[in-house]
Protein backbone atom coordinates (compact mmCIF):
# COMPACT_ATOMS: atom_id res chain seq x y z
CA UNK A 1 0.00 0.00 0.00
CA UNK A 2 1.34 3.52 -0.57
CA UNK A 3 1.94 6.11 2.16
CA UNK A 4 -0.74 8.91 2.94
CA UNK A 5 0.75 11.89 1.63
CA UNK A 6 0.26 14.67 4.36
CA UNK A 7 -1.20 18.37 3.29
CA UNK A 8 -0.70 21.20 5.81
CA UNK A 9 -3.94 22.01 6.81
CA UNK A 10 -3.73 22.12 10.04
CA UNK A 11 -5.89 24.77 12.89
CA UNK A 12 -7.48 25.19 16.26
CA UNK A 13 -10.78 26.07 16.09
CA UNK A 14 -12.06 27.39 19.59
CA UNK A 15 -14.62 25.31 20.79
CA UNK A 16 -17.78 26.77 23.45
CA UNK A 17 -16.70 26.48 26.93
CA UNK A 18 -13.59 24.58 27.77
CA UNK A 19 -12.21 22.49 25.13
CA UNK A 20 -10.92 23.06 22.21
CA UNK A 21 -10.70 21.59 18.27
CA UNK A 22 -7.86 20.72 16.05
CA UNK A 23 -8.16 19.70 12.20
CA UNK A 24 -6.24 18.46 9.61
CA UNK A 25 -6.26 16.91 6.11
CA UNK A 26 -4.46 13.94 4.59
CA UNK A 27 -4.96 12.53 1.45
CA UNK A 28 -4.66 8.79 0.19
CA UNK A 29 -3.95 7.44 -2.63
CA UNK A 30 -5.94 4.32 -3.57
CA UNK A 31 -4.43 4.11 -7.16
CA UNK A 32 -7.37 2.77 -9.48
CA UNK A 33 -8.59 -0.15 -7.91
CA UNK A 34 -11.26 -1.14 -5.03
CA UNK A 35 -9.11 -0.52 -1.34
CA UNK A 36 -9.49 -1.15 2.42
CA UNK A 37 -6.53 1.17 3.23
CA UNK A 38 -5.43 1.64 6.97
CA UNK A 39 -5.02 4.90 8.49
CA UNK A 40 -4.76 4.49 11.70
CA UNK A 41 -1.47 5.36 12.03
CA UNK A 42 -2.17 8.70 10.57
CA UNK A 43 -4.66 9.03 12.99
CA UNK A 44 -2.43 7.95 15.75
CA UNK A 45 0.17 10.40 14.82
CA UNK A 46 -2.34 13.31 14.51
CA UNK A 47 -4.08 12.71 18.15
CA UNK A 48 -1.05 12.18 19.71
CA UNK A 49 0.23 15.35 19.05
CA UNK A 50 -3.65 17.25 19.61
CA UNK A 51 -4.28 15.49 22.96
CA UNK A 52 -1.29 16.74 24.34
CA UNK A 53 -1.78 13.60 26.72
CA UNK A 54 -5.45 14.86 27.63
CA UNK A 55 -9.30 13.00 27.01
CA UNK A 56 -11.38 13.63 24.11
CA UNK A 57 -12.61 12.48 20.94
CA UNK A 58 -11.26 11.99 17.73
CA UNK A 59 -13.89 12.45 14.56
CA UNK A 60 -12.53 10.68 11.85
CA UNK A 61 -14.66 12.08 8.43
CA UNK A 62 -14.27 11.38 4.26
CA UNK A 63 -15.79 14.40 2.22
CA UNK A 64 -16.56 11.82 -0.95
CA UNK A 65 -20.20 10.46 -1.81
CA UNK A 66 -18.15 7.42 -3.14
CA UNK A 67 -16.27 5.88 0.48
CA UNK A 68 -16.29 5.21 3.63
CA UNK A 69 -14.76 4.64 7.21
CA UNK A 70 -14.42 0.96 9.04
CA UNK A 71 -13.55 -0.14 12.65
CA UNK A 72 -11.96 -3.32 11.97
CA UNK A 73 -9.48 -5.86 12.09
CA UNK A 74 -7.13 -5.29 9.41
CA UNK A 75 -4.78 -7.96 8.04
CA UNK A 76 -5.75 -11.93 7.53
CA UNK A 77 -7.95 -11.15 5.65
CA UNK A 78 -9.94 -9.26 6.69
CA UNK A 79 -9.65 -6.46 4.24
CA UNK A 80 -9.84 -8.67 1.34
CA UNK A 81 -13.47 -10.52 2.60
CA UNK A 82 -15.03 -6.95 3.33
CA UNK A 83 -14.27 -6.24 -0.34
CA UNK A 84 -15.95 -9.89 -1.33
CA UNK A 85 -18.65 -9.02 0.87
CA UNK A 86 -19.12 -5.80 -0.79
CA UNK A 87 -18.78 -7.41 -4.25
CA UNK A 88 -21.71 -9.62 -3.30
CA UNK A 89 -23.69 -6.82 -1.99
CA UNK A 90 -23.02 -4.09 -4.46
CA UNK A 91 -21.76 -5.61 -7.85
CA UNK A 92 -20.14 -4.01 -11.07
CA UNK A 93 -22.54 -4.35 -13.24
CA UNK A 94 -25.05 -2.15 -15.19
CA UNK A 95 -28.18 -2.12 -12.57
CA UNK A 96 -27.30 0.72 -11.33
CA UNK A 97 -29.11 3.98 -12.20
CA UNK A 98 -26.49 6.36 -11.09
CA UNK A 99 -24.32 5.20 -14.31
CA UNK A 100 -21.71 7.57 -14.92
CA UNK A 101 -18.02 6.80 -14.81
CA UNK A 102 -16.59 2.82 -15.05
CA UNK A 103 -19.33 0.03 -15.35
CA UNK A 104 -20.55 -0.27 -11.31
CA UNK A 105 -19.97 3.16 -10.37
CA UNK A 106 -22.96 3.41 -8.89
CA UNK A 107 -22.51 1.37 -6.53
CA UNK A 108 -19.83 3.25 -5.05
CA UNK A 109 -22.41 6.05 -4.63
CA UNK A 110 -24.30 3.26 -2.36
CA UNK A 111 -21.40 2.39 -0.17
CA UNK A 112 -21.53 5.15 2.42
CA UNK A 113 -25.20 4.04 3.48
CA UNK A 114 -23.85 1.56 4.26
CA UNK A 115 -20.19 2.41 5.59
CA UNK A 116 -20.57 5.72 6.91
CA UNK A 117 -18.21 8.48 5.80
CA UNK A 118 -17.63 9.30 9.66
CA UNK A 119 -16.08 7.28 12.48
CA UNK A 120 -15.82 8.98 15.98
CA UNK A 121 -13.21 7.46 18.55
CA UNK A 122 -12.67 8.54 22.15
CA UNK A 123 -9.10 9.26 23.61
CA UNK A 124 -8.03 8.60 26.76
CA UNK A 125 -4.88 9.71 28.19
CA UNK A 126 -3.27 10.85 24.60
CA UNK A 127 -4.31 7.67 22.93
CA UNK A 128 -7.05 6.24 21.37
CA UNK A 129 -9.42 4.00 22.96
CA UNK A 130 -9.17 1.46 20.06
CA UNK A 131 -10.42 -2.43 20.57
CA UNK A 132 -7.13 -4.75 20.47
CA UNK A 133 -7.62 -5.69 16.94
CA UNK A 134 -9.43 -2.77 15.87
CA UNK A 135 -8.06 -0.64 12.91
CA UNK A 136 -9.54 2.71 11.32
CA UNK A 137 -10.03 2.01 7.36
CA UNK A 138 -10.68 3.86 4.60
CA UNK A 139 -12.95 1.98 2.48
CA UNK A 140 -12.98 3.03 -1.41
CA UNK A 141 -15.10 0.94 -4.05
CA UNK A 142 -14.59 3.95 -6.68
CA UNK A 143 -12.28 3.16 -8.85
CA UNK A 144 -12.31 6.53 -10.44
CA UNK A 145 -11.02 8.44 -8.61
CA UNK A 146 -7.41 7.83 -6.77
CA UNK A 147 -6.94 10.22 -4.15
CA UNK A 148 -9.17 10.73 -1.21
CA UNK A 149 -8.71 13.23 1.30
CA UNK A 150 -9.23 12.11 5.10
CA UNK A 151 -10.33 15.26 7.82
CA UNK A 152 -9.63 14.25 11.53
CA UNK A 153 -10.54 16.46 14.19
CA UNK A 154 -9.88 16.26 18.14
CA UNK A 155 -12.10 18.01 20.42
CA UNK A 156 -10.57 18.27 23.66
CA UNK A 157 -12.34 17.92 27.28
């Protein structure tokens, strides 16, 4: 898999009462072909530094009508049966009515109803408050577009 490529979008926004927010952008690229791609690391890296130690929660959010956001074991397997699943649920064919782009596409357009284009996570202590095997993925049926961009805010306590 390739390496999120960082932007520098990064801000605090001031939050009512106590806490506060922090942003930023990364983007992905999926290359042309269906992905599970994991960025919890890039998540990791982010609330580390915006938790400064501290409680909150991390909102994890794709601005694309086409993907999505899973909490899930990644690795044996895993990946590859939530794309047969979604191949079963949501094939390439030509039943779709939303038919623009490469035969399927509209399916794509279906996948966030059913993996959402949000995730929220709480941190404790600086870190998230991820199950032992769980793993933030970026789920991407649309193979017509490579690069996604991922927003992750942290709203402090």
């Amino acid at each position: 898999m390739l390496a999120p490529a960082c932007r520098a979008e990064n801000s605090k926004i001031p939050a009512e009462k106590e806490g506060e927010m922090h942003t930023t952008t990364f983007e992905v690229e999926t290359g042309r072909r269906e992905v599970v791609y994991d960025v919890t690391a890039e998540c990791d890296r982010f609330v580390r530094a915006a938790a400064d130690g501290g409680d909150g929660l991390l909102h994890v959010f794709v601005p694309h009508a086409t993907a999505g956001l899973a909490l899930m074991e990644l690795g044996s397997g895993s990946d590859t049966d939530l794309l047969a699943a979604l191949d079963d649920l949501l094939p390439a064919d030509g039943r779709w009515q939303h038919a623009h782009g490469s035969r399927g596409h509209g399916r794509a357009h279906v996948l966030p109803a059913l993996i959402p284009s949000y995730a929220t996570i709480p941190v404790t202590g600086g870190h998230m408050a991820l199950g032992t095997w769980q793993s933030i993925a970026l789920v991407d049926l649309n193979v017509d577009n490579s690069t996604r961009t991922v927003r992750l805010s942290f709203l402090s306590q």
